[in-house]
Protein backbone atom coordinates (compact mmCIF):
# COMPACT_ATOMS: atom_id res chain seq x y z
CA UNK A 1 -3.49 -36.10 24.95
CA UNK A 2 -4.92 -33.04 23.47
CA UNK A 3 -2.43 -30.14 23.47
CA UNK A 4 -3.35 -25.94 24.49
CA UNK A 5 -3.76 -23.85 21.69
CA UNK A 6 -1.81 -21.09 21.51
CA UNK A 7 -3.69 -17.73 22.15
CA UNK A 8 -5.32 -15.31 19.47
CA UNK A 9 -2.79 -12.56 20.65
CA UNK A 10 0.19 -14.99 20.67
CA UNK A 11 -0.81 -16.18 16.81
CA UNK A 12 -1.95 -12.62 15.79
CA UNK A 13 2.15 -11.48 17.64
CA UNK A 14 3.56 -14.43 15.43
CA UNK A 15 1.97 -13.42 12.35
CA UNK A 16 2.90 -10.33 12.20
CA UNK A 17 6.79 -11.22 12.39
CA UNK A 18 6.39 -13.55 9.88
CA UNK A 19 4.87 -11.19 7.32
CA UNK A 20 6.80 -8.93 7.55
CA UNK A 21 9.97 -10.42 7.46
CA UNK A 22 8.88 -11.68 4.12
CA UNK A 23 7.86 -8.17 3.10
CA UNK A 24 11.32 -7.08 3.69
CA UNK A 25 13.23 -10.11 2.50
CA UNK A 26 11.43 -9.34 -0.44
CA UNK A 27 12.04 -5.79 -0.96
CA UNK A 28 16.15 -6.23 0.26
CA UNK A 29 16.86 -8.48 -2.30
CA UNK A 30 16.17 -5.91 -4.68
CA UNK A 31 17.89 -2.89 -2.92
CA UNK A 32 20.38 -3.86 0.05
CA UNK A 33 20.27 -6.05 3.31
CA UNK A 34 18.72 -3.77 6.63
CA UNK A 35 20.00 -5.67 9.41
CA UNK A 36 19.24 -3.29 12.03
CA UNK A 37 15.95 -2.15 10.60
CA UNK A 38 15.16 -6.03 10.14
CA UNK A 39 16.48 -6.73 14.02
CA UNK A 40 13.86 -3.76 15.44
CA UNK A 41 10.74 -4.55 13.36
CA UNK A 42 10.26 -8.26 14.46
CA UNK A 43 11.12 -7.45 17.90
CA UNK A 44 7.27 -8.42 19.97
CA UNK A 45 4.85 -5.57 19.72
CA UNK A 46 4.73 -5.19 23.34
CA UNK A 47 8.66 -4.05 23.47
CA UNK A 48 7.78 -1.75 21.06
CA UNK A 49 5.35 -0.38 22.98
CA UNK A 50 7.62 -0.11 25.54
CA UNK A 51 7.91 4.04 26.74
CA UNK A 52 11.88 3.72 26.63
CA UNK A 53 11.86 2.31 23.15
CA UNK A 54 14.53 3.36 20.73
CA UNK A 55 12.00 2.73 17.73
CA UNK A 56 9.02 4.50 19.59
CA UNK A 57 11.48 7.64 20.29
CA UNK A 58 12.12 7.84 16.75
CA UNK A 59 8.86 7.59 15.42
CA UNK A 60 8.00 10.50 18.01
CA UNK A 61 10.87 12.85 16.23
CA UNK A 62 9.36 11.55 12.86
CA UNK A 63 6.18 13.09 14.24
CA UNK A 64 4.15 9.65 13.73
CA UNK A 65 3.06 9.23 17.61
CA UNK A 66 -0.81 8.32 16.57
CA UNK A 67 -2.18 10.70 18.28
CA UNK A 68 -3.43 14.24 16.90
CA UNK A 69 -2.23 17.86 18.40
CA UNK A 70 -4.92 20.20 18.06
CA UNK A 71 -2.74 23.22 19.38
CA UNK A 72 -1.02 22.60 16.31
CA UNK A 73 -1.73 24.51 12.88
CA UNK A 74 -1.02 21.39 10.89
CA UNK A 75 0.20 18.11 12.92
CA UNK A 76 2.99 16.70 10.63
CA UNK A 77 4.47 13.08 10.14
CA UNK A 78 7.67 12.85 7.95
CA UNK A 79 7.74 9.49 6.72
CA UNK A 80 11.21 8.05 4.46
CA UNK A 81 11.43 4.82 2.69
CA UNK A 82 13.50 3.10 0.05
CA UNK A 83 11.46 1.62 -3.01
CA UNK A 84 12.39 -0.35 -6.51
CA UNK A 85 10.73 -0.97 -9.55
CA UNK A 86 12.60 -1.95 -13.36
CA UNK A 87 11.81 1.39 -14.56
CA UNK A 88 12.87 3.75 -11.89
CA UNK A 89 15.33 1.88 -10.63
CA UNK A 90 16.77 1.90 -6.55
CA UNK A 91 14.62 5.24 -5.14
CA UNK A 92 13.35 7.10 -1.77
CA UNK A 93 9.81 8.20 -1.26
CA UNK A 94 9.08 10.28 1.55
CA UNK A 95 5.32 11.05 3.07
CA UNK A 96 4.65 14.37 4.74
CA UNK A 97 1.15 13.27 6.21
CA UNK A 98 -0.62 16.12 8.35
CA UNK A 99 -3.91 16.40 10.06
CA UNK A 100 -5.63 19.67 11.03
CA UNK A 101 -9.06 20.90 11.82
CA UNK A 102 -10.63 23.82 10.53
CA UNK A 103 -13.12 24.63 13.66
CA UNK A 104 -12.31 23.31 16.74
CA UNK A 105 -15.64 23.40 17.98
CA UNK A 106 -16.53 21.41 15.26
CA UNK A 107 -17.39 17.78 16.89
CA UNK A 108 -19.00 16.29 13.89
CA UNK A 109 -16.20 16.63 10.93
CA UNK A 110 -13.66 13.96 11.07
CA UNK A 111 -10.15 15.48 11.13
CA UNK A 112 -8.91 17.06 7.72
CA UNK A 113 -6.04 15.78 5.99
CA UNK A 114 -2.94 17.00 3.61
CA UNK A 115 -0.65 14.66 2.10
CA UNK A 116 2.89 15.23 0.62
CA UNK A 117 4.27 12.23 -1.59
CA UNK A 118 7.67 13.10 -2.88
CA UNK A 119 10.36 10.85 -4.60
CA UNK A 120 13.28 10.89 -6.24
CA UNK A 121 15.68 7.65 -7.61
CA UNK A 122 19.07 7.30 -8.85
CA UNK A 123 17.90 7.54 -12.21
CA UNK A 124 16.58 11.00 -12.16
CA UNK A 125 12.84 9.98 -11.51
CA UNK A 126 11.42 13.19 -9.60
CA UNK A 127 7.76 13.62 -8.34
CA UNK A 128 5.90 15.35 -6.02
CA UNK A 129 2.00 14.60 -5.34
CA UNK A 130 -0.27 16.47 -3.12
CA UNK A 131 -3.76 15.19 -1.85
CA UNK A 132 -6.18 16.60 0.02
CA UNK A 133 -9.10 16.32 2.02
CA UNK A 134 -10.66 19.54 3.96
CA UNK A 135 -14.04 18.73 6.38
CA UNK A 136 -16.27 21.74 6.96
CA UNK A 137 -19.20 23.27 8.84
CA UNK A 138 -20.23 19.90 10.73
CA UNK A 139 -19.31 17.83 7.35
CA UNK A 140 -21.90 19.50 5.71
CA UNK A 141 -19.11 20.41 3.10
CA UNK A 142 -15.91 19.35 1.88
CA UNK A 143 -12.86 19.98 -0.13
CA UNK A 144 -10.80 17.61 -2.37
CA UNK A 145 -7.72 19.13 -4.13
CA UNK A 146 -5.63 16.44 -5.70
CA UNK A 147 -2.38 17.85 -7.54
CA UNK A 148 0.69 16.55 -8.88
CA UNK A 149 3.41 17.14 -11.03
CA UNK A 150 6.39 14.09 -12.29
CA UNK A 151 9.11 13.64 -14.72
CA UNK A 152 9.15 9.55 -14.19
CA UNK A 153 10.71 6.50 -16.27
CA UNK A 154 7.65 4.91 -17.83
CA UNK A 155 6.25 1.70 -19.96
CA UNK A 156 3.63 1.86 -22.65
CA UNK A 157 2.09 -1.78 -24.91
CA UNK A 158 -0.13 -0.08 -26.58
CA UNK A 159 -3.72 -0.46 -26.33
CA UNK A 160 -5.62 -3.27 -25.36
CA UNK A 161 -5.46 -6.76 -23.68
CA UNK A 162 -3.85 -8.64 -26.32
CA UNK A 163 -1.10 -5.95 -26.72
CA UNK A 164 -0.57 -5.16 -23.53
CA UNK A 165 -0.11 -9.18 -22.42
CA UNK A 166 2.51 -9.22 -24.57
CA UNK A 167 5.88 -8.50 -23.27
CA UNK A 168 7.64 -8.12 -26.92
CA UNK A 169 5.51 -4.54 -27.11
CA UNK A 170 7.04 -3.04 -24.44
CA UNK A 171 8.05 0.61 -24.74
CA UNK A 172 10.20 2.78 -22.58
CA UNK A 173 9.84 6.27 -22.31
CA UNK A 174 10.15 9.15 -19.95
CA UNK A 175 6.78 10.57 -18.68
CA UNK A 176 6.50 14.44 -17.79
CA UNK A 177 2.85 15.27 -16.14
CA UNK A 178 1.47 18.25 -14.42
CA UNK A 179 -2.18 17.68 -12.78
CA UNK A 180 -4.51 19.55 -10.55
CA UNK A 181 -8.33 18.40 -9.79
CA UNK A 182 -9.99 20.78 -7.20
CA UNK A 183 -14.01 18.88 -5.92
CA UNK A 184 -16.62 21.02 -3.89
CA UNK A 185 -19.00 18.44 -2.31
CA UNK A 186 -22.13 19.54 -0.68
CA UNK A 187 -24.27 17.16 1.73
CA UNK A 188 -27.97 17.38 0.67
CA UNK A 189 -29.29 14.54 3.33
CA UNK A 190 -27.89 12.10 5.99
CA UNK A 191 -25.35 10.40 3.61
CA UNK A 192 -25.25 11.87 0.18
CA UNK A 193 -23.26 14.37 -1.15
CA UNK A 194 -23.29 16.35 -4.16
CA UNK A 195 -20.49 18.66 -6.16
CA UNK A 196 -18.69 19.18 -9.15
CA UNK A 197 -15.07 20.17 -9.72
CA UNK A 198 -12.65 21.10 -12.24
CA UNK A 199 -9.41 18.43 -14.02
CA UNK A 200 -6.59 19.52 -15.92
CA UNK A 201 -3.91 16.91 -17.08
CA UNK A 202 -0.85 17.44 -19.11
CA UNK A 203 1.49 14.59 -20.18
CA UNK A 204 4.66 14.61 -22.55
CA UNK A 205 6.61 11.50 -23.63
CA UNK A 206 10.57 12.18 -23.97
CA UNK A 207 13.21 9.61 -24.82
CA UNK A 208 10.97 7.29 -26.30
CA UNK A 209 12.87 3.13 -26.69
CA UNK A 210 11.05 1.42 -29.20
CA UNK A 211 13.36 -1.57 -28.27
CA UNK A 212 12.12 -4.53 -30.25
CA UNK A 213 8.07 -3.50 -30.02
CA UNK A 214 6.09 -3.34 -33.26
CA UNK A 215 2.87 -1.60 -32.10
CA UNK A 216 2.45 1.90 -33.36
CA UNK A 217 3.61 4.54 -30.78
CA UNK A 218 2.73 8.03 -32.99
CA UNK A 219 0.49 9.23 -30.57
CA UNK A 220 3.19 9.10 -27.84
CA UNK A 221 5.31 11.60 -30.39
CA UNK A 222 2.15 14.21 -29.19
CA UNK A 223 1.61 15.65 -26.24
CA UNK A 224 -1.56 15.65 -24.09
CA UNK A 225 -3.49 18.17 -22.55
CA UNK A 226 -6.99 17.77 -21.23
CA UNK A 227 -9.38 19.71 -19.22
CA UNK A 228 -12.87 19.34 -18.47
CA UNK A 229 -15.15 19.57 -15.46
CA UNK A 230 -16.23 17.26 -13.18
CA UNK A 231 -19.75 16.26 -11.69
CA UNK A 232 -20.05 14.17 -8.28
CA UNK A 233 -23.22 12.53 -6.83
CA UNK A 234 -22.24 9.73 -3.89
CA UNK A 235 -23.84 8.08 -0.81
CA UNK A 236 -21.61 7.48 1.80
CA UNK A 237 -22.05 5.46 5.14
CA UNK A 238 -18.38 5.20 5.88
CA UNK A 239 -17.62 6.14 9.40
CA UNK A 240 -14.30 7.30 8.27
CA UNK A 241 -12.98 8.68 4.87
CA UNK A 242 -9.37 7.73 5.16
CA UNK A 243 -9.74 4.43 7.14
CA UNK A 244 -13.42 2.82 7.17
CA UNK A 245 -14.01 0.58 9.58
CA UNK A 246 -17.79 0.12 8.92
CA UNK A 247 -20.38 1.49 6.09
CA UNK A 248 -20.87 1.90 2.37
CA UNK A 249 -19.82 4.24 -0.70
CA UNK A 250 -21.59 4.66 -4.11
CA UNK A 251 -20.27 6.91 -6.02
CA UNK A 252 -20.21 8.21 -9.85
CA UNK A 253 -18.15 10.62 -11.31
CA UNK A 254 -18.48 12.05 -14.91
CA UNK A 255 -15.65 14.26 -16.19
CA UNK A 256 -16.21 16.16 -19.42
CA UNK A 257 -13.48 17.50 -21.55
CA UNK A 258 -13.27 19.59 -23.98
CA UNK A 259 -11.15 21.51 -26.89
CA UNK A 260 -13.20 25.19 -25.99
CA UNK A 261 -11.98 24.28 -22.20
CA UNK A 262 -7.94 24.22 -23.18
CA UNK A 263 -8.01 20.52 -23.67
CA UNK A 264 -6.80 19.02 -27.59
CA UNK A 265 -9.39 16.65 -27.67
CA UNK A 266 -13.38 16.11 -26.50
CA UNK A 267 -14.32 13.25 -24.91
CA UNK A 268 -15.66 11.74 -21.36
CA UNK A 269 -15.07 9.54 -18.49
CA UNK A 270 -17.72 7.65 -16.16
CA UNK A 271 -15.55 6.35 -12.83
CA UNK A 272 -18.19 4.35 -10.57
CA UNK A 273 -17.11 2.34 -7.37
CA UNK A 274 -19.07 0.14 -4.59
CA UNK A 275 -17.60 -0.25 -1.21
CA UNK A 276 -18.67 -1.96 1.61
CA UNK A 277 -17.19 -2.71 4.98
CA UNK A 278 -17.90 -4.89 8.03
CA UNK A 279 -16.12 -4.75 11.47
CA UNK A 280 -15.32 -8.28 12.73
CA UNK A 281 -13.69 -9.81 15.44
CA UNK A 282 -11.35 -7.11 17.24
CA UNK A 283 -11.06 -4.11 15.30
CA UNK A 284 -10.73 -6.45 12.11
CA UNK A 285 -12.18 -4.90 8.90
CA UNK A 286 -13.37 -6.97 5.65
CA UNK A 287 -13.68 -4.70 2.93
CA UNK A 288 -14.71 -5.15 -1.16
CA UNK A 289 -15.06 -2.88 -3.72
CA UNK A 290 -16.38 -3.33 -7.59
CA UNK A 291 -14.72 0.00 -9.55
CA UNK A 292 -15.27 0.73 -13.02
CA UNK A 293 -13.90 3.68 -15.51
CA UNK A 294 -15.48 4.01 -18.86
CA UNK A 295 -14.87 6.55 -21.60
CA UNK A 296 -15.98 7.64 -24.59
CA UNK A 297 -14.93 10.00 -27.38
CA UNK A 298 -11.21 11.04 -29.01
CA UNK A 299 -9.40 9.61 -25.42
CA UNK A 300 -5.34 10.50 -25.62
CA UNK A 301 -3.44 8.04 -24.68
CA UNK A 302 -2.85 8.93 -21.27
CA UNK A 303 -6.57 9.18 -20.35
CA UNK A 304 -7.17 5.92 -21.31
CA UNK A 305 -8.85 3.46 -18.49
CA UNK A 306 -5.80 1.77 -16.75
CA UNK A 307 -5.03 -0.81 -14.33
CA UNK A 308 -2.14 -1.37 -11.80
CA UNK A 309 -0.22 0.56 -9.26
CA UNK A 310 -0.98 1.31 -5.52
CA UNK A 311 -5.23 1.20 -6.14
CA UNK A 312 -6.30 -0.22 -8.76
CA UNK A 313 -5.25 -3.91 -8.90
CA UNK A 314 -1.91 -4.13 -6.96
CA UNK A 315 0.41 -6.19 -8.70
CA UNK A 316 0.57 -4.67 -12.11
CA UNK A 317 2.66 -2.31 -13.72
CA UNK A 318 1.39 1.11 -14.22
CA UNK A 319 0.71 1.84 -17.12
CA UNK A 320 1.08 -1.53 -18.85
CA UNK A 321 -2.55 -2.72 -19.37
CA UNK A 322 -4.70 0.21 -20.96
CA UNK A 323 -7.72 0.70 -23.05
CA UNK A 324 -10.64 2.84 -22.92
CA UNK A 325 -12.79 0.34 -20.25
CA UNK A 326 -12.09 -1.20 -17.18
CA UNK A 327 -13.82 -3.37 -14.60
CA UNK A 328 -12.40 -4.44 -11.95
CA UNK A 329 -13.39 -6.22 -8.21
CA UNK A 330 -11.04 -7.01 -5.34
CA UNK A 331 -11.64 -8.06 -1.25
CA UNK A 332 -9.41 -7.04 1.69
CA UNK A 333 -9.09 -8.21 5.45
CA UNK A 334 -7.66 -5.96 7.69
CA UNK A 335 -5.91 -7.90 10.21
CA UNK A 336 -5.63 -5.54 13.79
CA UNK A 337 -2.58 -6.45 15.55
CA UNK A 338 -0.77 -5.13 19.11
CA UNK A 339 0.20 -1.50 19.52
CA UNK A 340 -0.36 -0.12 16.41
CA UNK A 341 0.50 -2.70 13.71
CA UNK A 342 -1.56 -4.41 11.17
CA UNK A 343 -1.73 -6.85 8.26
CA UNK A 344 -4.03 -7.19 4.93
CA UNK A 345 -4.47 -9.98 2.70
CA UNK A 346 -6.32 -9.67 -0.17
CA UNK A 347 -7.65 -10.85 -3.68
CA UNK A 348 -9.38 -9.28 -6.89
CA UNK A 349 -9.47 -9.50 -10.46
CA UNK A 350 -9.90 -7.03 -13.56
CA UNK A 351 -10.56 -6.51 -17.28
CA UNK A 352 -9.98 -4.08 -19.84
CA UNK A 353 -11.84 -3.61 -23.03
CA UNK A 354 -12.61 -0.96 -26.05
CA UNK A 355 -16.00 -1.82 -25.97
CA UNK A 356 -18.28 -1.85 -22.86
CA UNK A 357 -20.29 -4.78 -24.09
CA UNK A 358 -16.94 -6.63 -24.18
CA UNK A 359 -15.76 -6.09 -20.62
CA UNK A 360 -17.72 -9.54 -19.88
CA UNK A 361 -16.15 -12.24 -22.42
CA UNK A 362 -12.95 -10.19 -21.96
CA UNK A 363 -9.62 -11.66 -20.22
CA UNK A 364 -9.01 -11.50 -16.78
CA UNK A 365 -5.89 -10.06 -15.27
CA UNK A 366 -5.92 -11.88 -11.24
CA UNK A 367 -4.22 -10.44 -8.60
CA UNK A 368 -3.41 -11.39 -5.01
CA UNK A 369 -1.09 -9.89 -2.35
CA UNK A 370 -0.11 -9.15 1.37
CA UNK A 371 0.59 -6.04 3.25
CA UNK A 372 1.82 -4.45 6.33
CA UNK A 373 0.18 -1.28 8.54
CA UNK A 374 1.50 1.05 10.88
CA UNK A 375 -0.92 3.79 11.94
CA UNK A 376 1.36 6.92 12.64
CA UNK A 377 -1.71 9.23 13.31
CA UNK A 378 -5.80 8.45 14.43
CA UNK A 379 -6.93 6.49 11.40
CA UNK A 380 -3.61 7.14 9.25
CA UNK A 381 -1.74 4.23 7.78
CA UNK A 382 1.37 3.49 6.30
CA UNK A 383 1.32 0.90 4.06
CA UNK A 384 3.46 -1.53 2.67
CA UNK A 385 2.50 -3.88 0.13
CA UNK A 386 3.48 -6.87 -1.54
CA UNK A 387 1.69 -7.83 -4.31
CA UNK A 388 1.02 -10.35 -7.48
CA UNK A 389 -0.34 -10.41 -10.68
CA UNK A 390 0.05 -12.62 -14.01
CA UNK A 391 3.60 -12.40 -14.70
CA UNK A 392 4.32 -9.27 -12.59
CA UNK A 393 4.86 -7.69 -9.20
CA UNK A 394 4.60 -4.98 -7.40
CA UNK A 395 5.71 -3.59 -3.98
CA UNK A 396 3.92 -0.27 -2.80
CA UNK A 397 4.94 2.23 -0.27
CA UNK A 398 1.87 4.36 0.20
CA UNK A 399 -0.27 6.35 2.75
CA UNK A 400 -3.91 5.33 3.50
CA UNK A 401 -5.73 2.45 2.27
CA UNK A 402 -5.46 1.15 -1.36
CA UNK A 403 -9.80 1.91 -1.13
């Protein structure tokens, strides 16, 4: 006798209380047990839909509804959640996400966007990043200002693969930065843009642990400052900036910095990515991207091309892995689920080299992971993620998509 199989929406309901049950097993066992947030967020998305919801009133006071109110200056979401990593320690990051538009007549710019990351830990880790994304004059122009200033625990192996896979050469210091990097873009046909822009980048190393490490750590004894300018040329399909759902991105950007600009040293960087995405099944998004950063010239230690953290390469400590290139490829499916929920699974892989023509023969760092979504405005996600690399971990609580 051949048995019913259960529905998509029934497996797609399952799957998402599965997940992310593991998601927060994972992340309690390294801060404290949740019982009642645990109880409320594997309840079935249709009682969370429900109007009378206790979760669905709160997210309302929180400000993440999913819809946008245009009577509004900015429309805010206030966003808290716990976090943990070795070097910071038990922490709370909270995500001011807020959506505006500049002309309301304007029904060809998708909505502008400011994010506030904050954080803070129990180890004095303090931070405060600010990114944003303005859409003018029919999206014939935009605006990216991306800012940030932290005084954060933070690792350094030294330079290269061999050095970095090497957990004897760890380092732990104390990281103070202050960064700002306004970008004009111009459109000069259907989908390219144009623009240049300006970086500055300041970062100090204080209470620097040698612990048992013998690679040479002078350079983190000198402070860096760099500043240069920045030239933009990209084509870009994407129907959406913040959340594609469909289309393509090329894009190269070429920084130049220099001592007669305030910077101590003079050298460049070449960042290129490829993006594509395809809309499949309902609402479900399969996305992959191929990003590289190359540099060249007297590069300070903290411009150096990096893997790890919430972008590039999930499942890696920032920081750790470091020279001056990087290659790296990884593919995502977006998993739509009820109401406003959603899951990603993904895979990718990266290398780091001092030499482009070595990027190829070089060794590969793998990574592999799983995340959860909750859209709290039109095409806004909160993310968590869970994810793996060779002998390290990472979990990620982040706004918008990792690319």
């Amino acid at each position: 006798m051949t048995l019913p199989l259960p529905s998509l929406s029934i497996l797609r309901k399952n799957l998402l209380k599965s997940v992310f049950i593991i998601l927060l097993s994972f992340t309690t066992s390294h801060v404290f047990a949740q019982d009642e947030l645990l109880a409320a967020v594997t309840e079935d998305a249709p009682e969370l839909a429900a109007e009378n919801s206790w979760f669905e009133n709160f997210l309302n006071k929180l400000g993440a509804d999913g819809e946008f109110d245009a009577d509004k200056l900015i429309d805010f979401s206030i966003l808290p959640g716990p976090f943990y990593n070795p070097e910071m320690n038990l922490g709370v990051g909270v995500s001011a996400i807020g959506l505006y538009q500049i002309d309301p007549e304007d029904d060809v710019s998708q909505l502008s966007s400011l994010v506030i990351n904050g954080l803070a830990s129990v180890n004095g880790a303090l931070g405060v990043g600010i990114h944003n994304k303005t859409f003018i004059k029919q999206d014939t122009q935009r605006l990216y200002i991306d800012a940030g200033v932290y005084n954060v625990p933070d690792v350094y192996y030294g330079v290269g693969y061999d050095n970095n896979h090497n957990d004897d050469n760890k380092v732990k210091l104390n990281s103070r930065s202050i960064e700002v990097n306004p970008m004009y873009l111009a459109r000069v046909s259907e989908h390219v843009f144009v623009g240049g822009g300006f970086d500055f980048r300041y970062s100090e190393a204080e209470d620097i642990d040698i612990l048992e490490s013998l690679i040479p750590v002078d350079n983190l004894f000198e402070s860096s400052t760099s500043a240069g300018f920045n030239f933009h040329v990209s084509y870009d399909s994407r129907d959406n900036v913040l959340n594609p759902q469909q289309g393509k991105i090329a894009q190269l950007d070429v920084g130049v910095y220099r001592e007669d600009l305030g910077g101590k040293t003079d050298f460049e960087v070449f960042d290129a990515l490829y993006s594509t995405y395809y809309s499949v099944h309902s609402d479900d998004v399969l996305a992959w991207q191929i990003r590289g950063r190359f540099t060249h010239g007297d590069v300070p230690w903290d411009q150096l091309s990096k893997v790890g953290g919430g972008e590039l390469l999930r499942g890696y400590t920032t920081g750790r892995y470091r020279d001056k290139q990087m290659l790296l490829a990884q593919v995502e499916y977006r998993l739509n689920l009820p109401w406003r929920h959603g899951m990603v699974f993904w895979a990718g892989a990266g290398v780091i080299s001092d030499q482009f023509s070595e990027l190829l023969t070089s060794n590969l760092l793998p990574n592999t992971g799983v995340g959860y979504r909750f859209e709290v405005k039109p095409k806004v996600n909160l993310r968590l993620d869970l994810a793996f690399g060779d002998g390290d971990t990472g979990f990620y609580f982040n706004v918008n998509e990792a690319f």
